[in-house]
N, C-alpha and C. Protein backbone atom coordinates (compact mmCIF):
# COMPACT_ATOMS: atom_id res chain seq x y z
N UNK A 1 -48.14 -53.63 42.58
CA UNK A 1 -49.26 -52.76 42.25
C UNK A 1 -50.22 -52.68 43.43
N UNK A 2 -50.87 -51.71 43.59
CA UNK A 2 -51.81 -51.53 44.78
C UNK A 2 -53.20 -52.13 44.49
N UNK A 3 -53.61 -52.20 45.37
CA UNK A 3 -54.55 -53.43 45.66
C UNK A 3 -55.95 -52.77 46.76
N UNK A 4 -57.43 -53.26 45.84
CA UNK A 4 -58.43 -52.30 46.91
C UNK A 4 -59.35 -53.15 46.63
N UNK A 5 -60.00 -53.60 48.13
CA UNK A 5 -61.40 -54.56 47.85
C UNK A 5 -62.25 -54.20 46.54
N UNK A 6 -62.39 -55.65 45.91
CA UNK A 6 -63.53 -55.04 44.31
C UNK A 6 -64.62 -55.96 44.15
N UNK A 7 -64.67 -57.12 45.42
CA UNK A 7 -66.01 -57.55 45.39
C UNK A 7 -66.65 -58.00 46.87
N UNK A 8 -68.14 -58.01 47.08
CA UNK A 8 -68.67 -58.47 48.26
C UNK A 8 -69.23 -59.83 48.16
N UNK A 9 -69.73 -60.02 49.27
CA UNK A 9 -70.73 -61.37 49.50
C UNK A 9 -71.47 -60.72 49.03
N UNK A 10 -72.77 -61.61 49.61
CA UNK A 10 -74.26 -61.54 49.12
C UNK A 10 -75.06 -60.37 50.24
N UNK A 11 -75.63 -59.50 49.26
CA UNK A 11 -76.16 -58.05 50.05
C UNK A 11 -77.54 -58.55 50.92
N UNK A 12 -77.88 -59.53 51.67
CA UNK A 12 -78.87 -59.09 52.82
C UNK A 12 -79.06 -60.86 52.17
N UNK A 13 -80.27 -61.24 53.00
CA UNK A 13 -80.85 -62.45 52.56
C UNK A 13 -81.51 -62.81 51.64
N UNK A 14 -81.29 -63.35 50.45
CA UNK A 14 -81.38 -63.21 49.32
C UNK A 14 -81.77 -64.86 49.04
N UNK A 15 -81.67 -65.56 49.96
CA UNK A 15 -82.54 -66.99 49.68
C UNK A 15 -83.51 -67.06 48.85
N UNK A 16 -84.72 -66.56 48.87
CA UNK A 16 -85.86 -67.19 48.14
C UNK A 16 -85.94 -66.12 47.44
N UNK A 17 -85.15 -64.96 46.80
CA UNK A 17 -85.68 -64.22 45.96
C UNK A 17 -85.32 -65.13 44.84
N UNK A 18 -86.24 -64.52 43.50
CA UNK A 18 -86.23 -64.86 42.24
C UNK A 18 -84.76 -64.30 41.65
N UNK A 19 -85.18 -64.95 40.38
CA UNK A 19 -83.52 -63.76 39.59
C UNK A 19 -84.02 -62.42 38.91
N UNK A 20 -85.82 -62.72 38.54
CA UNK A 20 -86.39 -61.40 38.59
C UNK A 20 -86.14 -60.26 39.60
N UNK A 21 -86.57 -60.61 40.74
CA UNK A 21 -85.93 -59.35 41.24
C UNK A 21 -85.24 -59.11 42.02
N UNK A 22 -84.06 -60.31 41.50
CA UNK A 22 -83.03 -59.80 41.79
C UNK A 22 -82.04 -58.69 40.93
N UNK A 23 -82.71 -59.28 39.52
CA UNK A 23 -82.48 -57.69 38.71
C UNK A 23 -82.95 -56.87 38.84
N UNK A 24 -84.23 -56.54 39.49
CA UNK A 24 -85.47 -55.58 39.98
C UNK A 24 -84.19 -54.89 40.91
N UNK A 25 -83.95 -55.46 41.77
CA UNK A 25 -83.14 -54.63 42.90
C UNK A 25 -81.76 -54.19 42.48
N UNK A 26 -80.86 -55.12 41.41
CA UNK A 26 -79.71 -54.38 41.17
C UNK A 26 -79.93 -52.83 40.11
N UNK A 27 -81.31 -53.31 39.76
CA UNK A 27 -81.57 -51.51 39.04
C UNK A 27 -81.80 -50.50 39.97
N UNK A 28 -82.11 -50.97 41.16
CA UNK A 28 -82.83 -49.92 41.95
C UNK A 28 -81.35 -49.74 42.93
N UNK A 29 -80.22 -50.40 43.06
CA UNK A 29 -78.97 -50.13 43.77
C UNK A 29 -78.27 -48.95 43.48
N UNK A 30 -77.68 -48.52 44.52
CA UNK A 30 -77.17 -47.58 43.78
C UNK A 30 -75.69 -47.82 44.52
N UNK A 31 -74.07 -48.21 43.76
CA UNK A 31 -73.48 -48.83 44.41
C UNK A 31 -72.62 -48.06 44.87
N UNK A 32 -71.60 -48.20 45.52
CA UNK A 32 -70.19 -47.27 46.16
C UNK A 32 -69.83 -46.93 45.21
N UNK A 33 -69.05 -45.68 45.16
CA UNK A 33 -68.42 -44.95 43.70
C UNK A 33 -67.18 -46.70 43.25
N UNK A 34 -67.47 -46.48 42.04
CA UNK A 34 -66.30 -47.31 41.49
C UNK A 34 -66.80 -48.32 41.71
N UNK A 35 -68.15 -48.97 41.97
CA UNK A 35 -68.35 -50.42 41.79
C UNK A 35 -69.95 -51.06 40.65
N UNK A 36 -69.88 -51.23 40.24
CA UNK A 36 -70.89 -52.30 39.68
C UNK A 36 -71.48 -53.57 39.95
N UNK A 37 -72.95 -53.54 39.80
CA UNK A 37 -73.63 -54.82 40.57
C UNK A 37 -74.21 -55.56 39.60
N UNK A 38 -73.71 -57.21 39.69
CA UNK A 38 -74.20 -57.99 38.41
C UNK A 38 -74.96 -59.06 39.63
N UNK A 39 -75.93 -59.72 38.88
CA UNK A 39 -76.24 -61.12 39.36
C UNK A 39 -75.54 -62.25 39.05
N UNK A 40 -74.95 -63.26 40.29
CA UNK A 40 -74.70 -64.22 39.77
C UNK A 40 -74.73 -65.48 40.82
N UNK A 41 -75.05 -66.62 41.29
CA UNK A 41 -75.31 -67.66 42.02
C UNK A 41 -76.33 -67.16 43.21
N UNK A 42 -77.46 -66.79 42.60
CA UNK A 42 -78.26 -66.27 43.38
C UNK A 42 -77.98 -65.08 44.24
N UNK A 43 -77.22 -64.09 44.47
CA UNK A 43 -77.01 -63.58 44.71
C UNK A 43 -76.63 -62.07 44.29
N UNK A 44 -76.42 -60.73 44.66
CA UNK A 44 -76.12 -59.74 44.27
C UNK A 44 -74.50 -59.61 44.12
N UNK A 45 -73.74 -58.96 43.54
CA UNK A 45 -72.29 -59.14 43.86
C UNK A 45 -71.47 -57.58 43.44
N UNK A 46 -70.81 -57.21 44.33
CA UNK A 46 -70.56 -55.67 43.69
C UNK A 46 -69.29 -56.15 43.56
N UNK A 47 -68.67 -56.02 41.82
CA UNK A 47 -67.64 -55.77 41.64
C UNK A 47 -66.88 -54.06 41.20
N UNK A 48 -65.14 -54.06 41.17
CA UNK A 48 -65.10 -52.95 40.56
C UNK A 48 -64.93 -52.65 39.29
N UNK A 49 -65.78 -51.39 38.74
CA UNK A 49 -65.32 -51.16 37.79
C UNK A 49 -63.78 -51.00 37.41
N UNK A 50 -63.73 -51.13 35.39
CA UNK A 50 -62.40 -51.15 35.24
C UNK A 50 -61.73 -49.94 35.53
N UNK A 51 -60.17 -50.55 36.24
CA UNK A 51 -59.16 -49.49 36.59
C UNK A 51 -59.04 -48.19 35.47
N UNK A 52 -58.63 -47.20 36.16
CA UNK A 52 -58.03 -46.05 35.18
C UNK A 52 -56.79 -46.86 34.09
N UNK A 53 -56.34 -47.62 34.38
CA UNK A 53 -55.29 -48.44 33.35
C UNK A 53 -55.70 -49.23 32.56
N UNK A 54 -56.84 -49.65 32.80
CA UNK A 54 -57.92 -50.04 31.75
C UNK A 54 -58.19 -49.61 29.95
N UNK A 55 -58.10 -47.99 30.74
CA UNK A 55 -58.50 -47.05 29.86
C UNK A 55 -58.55 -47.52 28.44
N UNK A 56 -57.20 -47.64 28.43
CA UNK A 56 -56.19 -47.39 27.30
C UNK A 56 -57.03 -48.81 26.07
N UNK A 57 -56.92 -49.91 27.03
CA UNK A 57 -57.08 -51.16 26.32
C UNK A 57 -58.36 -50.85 26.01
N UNK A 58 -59.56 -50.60 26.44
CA UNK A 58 -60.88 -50.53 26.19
C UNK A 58 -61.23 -49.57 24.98
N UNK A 59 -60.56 -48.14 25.17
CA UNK A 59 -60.49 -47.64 23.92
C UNK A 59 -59.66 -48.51 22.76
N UNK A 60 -58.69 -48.72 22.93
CA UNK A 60 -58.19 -49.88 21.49
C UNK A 60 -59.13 -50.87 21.44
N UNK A 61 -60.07 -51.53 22.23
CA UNK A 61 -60.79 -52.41 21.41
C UNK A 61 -62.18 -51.63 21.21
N UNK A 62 -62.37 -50.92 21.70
CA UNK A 62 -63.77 -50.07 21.09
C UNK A 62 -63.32 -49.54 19.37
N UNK A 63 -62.36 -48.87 19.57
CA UNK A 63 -61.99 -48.29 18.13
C UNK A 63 -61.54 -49.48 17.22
N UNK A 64 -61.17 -50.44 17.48
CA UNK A 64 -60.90 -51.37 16.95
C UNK A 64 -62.00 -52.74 15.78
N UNK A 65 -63.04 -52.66 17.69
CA UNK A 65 -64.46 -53.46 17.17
C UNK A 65 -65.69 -52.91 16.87
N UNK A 66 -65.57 -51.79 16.32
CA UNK A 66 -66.51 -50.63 15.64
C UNK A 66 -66.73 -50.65 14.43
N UNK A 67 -65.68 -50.49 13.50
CA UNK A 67 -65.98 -50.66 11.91
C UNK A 67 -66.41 -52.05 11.53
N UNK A 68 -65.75 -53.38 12.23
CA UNK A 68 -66.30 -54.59 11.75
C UNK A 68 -67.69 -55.12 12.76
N UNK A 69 -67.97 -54.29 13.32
CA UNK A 69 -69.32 -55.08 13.96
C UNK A 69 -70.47 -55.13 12.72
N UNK A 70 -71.23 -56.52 13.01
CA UNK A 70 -72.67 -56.36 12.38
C UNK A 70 -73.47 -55.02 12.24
N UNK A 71 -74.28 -55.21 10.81
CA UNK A 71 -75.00 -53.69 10.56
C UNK A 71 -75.69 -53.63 12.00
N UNK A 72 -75.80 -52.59 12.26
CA UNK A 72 -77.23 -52.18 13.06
C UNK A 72 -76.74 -52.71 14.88
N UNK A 73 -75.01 -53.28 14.90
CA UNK A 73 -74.31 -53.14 16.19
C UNK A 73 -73.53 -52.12 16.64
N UNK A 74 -73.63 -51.63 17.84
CA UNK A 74 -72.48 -50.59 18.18
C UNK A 74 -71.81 -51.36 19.27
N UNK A 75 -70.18 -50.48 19.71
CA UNK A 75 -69.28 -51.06 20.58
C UNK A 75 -69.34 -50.18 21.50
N UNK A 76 -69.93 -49.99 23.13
CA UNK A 76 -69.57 -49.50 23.73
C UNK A 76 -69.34 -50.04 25.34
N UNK A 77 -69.24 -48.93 26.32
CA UNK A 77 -69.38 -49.46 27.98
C UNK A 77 -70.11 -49.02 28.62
N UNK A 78 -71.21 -48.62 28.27
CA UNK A 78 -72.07 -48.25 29.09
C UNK A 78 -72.20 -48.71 29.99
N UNK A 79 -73.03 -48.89 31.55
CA UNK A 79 -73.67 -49.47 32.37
C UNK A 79 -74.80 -49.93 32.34
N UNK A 80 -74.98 -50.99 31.49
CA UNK A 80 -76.35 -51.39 31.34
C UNK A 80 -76.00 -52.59 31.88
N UNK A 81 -77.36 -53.35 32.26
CA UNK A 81 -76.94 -55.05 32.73
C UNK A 81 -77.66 -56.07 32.11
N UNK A 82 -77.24 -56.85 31.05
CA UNK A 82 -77.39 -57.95 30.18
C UNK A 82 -77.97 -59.17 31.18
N UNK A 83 -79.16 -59.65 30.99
CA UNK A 83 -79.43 -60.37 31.42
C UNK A 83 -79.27 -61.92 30.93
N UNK A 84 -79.34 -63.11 31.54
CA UNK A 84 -79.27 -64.56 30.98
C UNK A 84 -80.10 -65.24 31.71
N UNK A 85 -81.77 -65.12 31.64
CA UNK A 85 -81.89 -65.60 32.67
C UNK A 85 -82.61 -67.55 32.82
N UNK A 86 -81.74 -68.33 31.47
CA UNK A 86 -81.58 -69.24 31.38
C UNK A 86 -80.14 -70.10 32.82
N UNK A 87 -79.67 -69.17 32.80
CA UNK A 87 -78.64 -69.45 33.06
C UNK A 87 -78.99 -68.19 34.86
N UNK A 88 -79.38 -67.81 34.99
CA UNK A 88 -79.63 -67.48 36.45
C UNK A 88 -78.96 -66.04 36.52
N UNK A 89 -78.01 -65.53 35.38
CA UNK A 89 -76.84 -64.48 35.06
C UNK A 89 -77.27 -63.00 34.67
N UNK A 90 -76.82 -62.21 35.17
CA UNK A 90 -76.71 -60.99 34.67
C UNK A 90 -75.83 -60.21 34.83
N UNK A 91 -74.79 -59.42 34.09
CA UNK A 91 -73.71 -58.84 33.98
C UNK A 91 -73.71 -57.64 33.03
N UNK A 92 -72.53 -56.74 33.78
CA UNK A 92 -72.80 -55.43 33.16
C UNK A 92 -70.77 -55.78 32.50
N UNK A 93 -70.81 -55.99 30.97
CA UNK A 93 -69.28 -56.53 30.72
C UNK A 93 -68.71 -54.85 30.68
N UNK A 94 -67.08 -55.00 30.48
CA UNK A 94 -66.09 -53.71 30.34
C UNK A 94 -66.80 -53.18 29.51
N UNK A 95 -66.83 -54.09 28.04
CA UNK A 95 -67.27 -53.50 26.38
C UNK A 95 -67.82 -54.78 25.88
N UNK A 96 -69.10 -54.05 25.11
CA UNK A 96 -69.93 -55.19 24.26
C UNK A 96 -70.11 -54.55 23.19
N UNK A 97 -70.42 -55.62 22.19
CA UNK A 97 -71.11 -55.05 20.72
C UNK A 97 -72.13 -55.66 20.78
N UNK A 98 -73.75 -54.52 20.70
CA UNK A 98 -74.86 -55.35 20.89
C UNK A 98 -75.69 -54.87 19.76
N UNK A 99 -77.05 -55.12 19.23
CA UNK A 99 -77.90 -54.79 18.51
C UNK A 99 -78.54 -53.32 19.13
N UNK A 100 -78.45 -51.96 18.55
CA UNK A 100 -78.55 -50.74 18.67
C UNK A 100 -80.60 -51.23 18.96
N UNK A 101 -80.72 -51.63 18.42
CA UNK A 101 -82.60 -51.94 18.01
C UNK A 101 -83.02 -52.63 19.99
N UNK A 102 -82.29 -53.59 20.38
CA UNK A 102 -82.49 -53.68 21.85
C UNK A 102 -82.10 -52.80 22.87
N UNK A 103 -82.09 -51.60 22.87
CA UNK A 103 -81.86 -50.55 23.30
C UNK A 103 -82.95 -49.33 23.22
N UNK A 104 -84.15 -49.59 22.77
CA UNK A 104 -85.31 -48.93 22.55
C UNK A 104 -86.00 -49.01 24.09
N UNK A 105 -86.23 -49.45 24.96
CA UNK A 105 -86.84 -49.21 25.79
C UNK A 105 -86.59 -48.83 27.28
N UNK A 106 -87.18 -48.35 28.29
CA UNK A 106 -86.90 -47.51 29.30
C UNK A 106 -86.91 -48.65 30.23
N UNK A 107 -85.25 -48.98 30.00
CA UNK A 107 -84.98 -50.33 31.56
C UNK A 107 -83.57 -50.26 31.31
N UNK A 108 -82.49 -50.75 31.82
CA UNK A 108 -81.05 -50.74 32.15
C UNK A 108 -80.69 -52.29 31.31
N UNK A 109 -81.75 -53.07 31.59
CA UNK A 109 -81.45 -54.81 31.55
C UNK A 109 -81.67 -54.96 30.46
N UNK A 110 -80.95 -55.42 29.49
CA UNK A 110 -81.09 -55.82 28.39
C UNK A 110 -80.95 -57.39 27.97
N UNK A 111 -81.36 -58.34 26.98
CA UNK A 111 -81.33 -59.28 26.68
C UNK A 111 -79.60 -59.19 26.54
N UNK A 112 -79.58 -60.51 26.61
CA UNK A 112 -78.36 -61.01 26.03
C UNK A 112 -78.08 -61.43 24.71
N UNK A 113 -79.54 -61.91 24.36
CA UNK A 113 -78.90 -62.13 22.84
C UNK A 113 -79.11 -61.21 22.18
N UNK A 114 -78.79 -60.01 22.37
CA UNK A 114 -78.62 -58.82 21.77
C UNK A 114 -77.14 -58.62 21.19
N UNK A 115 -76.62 -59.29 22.05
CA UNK A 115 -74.91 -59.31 22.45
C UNK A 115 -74.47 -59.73 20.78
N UNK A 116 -72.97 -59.46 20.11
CA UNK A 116 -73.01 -60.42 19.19
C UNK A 116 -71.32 -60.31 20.20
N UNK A 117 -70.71 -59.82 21.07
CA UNK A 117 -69.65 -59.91 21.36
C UNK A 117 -69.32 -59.05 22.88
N UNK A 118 -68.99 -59.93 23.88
CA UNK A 118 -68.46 -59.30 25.33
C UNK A 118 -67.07 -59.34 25.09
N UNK A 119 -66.30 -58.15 26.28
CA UNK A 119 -65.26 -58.40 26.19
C UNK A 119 -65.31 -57.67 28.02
N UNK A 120 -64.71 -58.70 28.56
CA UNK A 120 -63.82 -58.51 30.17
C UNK A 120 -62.65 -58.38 30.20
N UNK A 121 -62.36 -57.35 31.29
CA UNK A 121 -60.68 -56.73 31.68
C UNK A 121 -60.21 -57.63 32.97
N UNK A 122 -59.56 -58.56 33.44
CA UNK A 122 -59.20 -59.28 34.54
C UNK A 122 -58.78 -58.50 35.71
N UNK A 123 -58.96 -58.42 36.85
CA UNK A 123 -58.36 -57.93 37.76
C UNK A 123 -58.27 -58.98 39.07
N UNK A 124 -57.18 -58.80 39.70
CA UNK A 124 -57.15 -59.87 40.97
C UNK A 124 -58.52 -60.58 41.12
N UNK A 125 -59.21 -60.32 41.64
CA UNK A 125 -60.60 -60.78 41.81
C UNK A 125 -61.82 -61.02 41.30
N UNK A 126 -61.81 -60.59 40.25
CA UNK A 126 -62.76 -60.93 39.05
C UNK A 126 -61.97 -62.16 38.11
N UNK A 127 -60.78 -62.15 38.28
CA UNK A 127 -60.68 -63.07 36.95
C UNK A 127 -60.98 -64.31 36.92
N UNK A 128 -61.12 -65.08 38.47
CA UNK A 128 -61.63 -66.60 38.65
C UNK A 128 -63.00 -66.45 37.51
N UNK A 129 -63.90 -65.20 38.19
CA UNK A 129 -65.60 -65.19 37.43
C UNK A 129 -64.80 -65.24 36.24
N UNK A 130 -64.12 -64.77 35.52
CA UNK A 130 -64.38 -64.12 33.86
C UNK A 130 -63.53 -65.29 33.01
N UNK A 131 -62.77 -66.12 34.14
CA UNK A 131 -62.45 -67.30 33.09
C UNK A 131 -63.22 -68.92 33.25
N UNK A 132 -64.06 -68.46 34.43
CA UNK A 132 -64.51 -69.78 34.85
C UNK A 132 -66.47 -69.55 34.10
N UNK A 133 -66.92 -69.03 35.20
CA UNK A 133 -68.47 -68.47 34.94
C UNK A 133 -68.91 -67.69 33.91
N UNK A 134 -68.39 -66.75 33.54
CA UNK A 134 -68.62 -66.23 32.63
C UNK A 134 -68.22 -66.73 31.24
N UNK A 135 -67.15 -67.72 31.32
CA UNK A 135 -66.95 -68.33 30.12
C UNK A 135 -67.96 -69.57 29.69
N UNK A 136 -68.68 -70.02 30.98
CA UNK A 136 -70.00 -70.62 30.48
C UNK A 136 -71.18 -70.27 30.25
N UNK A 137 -71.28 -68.93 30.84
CA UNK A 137 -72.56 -68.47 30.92
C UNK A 137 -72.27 -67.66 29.26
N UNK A 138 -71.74 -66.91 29.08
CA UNK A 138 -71.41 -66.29 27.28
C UNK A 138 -71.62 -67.37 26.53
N UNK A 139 -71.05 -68.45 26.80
CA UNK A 139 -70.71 -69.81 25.82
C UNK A 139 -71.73 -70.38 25.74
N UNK A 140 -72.86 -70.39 26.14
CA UNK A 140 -74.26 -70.92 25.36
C UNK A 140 -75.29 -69.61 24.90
N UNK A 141 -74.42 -68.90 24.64
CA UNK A 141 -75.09 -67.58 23.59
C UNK A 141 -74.66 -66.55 22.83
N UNK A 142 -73.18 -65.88 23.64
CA UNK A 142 -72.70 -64.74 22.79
C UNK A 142 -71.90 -65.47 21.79
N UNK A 143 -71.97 -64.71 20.91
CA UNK A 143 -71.12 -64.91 19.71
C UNK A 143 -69.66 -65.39 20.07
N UNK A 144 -69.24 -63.86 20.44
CA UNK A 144 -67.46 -63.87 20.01
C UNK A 144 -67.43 -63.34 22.13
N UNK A 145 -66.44 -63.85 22.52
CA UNK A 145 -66.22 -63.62 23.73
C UNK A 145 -64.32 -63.23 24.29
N UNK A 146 -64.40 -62.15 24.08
CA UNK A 146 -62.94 -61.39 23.79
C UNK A 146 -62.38 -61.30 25.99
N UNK A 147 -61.02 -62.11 26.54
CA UNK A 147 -61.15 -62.07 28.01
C UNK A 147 -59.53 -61.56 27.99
N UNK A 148 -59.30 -60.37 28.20
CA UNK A 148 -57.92 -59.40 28.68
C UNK A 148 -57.68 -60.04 29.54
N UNK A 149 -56.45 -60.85 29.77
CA UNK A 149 -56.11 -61.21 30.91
C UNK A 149 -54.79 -60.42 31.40
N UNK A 150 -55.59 -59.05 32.74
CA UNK A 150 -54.54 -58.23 32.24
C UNK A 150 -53.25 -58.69 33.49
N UNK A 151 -53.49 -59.47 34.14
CA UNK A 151 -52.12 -60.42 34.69
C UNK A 151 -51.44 -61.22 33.74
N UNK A 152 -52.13 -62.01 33.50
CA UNK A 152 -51.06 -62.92 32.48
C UNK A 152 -50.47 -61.79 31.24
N UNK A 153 -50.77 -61.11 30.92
CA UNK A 153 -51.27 -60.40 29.77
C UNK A 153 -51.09 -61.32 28.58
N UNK A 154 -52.23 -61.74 28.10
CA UNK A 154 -52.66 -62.53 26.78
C UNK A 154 -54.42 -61.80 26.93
N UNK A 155 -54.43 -62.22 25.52
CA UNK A 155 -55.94 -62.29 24.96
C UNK A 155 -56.37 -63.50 24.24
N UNK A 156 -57.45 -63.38 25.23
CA UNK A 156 -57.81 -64.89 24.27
C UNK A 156 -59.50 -64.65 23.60
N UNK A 157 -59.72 -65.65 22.74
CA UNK A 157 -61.02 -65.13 22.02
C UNK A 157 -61.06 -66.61 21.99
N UNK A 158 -62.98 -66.26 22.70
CA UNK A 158 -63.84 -67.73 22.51
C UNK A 158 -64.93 -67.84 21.52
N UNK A 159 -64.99 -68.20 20.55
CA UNK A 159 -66.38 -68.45 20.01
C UNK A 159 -66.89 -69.72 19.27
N UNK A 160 -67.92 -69.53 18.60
CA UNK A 160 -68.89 -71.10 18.18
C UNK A 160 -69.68 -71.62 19.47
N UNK A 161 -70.61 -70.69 20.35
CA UNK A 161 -71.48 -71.35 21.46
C UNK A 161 -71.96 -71.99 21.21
N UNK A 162 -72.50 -73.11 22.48
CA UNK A 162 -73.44 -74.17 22.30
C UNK A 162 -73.80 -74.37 23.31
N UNK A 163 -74.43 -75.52 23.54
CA UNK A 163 -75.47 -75.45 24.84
C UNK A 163 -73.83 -76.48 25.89
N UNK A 164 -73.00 -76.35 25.46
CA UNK A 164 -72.07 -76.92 26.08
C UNK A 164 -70.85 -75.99 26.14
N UNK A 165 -71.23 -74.88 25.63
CA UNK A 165 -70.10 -74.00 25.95
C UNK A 165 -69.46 -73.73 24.85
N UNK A 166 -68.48 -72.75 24.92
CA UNK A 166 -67.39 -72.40 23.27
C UNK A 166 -66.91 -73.70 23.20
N UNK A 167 -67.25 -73.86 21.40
CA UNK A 167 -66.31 -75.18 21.19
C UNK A 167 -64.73 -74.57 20.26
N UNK A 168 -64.68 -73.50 20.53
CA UNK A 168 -63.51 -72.85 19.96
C UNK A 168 -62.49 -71.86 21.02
N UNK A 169 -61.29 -71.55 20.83
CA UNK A 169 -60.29 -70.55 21.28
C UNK A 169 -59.39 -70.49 21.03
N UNK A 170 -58.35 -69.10 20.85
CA UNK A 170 -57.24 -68.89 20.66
C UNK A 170 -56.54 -67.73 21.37
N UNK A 171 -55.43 -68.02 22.17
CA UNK A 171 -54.81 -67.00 22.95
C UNK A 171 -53.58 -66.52 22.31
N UNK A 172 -53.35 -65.08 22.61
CA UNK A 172 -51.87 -64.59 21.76
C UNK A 172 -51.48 -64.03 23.38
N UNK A 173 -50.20 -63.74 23.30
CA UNK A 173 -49.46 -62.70 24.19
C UNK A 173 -49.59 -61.22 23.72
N UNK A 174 -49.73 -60.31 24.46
CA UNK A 174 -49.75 -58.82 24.70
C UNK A 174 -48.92 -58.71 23.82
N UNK A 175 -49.11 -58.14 22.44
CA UNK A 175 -48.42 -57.39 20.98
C UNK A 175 -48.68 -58.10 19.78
N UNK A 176 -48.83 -59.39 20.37
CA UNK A 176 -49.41 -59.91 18.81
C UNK A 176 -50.86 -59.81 18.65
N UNK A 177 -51.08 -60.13 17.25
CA UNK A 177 -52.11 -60.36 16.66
C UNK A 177 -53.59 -61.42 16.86
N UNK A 178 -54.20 -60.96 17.02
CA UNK A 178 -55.43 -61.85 17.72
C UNK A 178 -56.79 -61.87 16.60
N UNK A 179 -56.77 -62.81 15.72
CA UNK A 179 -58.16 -63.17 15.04
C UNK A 179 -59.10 -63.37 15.47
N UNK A 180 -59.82 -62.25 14.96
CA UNK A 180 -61.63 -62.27 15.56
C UNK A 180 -62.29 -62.73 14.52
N UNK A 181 -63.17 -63.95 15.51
CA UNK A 181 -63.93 -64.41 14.31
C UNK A 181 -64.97 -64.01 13.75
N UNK A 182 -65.65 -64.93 12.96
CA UNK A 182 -67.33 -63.85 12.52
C UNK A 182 -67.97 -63.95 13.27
N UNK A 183 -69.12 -62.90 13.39
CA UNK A 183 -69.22 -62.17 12.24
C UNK A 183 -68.50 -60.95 12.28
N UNK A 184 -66.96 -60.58 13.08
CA UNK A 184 -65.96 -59.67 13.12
C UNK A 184 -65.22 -59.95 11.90
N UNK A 185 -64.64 -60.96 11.79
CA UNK A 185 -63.65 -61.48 10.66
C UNK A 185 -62.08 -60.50 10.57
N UNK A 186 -61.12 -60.03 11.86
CA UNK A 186 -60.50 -58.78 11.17
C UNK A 186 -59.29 -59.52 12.81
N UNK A 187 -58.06 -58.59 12.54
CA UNK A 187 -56.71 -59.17 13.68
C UNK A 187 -57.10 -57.96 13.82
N UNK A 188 -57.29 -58.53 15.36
CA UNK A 188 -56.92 -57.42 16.50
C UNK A 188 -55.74 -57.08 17.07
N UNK A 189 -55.73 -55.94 16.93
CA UNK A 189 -53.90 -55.32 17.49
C UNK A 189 -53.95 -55.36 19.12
N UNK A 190 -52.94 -55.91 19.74
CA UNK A 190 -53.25 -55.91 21.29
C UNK A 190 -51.45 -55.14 22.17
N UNK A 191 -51.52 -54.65 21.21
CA UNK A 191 -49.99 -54.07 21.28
C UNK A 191 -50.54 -52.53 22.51
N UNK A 192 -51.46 -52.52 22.48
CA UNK A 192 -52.26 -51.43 23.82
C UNK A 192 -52.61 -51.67 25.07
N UNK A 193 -52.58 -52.74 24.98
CA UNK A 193 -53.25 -53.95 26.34
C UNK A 193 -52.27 -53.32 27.30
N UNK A 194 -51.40 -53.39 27.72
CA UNK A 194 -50.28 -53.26 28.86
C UNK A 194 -50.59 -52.71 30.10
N UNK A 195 -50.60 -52.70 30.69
CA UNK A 195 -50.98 -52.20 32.17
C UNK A 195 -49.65 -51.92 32.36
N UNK A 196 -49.86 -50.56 33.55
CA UNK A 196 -49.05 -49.86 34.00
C UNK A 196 -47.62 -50.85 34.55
N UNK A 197 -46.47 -50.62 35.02
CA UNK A 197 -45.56 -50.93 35.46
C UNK A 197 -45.84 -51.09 37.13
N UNK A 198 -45.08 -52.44 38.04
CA UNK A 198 -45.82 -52.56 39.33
C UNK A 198 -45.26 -51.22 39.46
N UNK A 199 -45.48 -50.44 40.85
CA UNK A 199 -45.65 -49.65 41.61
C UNK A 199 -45.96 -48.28 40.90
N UNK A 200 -46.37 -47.95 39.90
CA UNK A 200 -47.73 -47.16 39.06
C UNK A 200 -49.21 -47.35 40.10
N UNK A 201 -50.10 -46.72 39.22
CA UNK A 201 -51.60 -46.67 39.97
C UNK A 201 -52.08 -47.74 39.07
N UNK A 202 -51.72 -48.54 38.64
CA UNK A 202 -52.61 -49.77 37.91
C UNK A 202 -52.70 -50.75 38.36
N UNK A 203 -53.82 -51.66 37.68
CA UNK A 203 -54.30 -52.45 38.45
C UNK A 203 -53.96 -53.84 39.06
N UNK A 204 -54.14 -54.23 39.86
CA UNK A 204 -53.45 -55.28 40.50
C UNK A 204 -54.15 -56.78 40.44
């Protein structure tokens, strides 16, 4: 599969800034087509957005984690960036289900515990973050934490946070059935997940 830089170092000297504005500045970025800017180890970091082969899986779990989300949650991907700033973090995930009510005001950054559920797409270079960092930084707050691993292809689902991280998980392989817990409560079909065949335009 073909293969295209999807993340940088740290954008300029960024030592003594805060994580305030360092979200201050990833709102005011405006990044290369096809990339997204999250905070994370003090630093700015442009990753890429998900592949066109993505597609497919993101709509099956949007249509999927829509009817069972909490009243008053929607499932989408917008570009907004979830902040943590216990944890120094801010990230813009593939697809979240968040509280529609934290979405009232004129800023991009939203709380995190708005979140009741993230879900990340793996790609060569993001997936160290999305199984290492991000599985701690979600794990002392989001609910349900859904991670496509679209190399291995499995799905795995983390939840029960604590200030020590998910004390729960369960991984299936690409076609089976994947239990989401509450407040989802419903098997997720992952029989969509698949990424293209190598030498296709998908992702690597």
């Amino acid at each position: 599969m073909t293969s295209m830089p999807e993340r940088s170092g740290p954008i300029g000297n960024l030592a003594s800034v805060s994580f305030d504005q360092l979200c201050q500045a990833v709102e005011e970025l405006h990044p290369p087509d096809g990339r997204k800017a999250e905070v994370g180890g003090g630093r700015i970091v442009l990753a890429a957005r998900p592949w066109a082969c993505h597609w497919r899986a993101l709509r099956s779990l949007r249509r999927q984690l829509q009817p069972h989300a909490p009243e008053g949650h929607d499932a989408d991907s917008a570009p907004f960036l979830f902040v943590f700033p216990r944890s120094a973090r801010a990230y813009g995930p593939d697809l979240f289900v968040a509280d529609e009510a934290a979405f009232e005001h004129l800023s991009p950054r939203i709380p995190g515990e708005a979140l009741s559920l993230v879900a990340e797409l793996t790609s060569v270079s993001t997936k160290d973050d999305d199984w290492a960092e991000k599985v701690a930084v979600y794990g002392r707050q989001v609910p349900v934490y859904l991670l496509v691993d679209m190399q291995a292809e499995t799905a795995t689902v983390f939840w029960d946070p604590s200030e020590q991280g998910y004390r729960s998980r369960t991984t299936v392989t690409f076609g089976e059935r994947l239990h989401v817990p509450k407040p989802f409560d419903f098997d997720l079909d992952t029989s969509e997940f698949h990424a293209p065949d190598e030498g296709g335009d998908g992702a690597s």
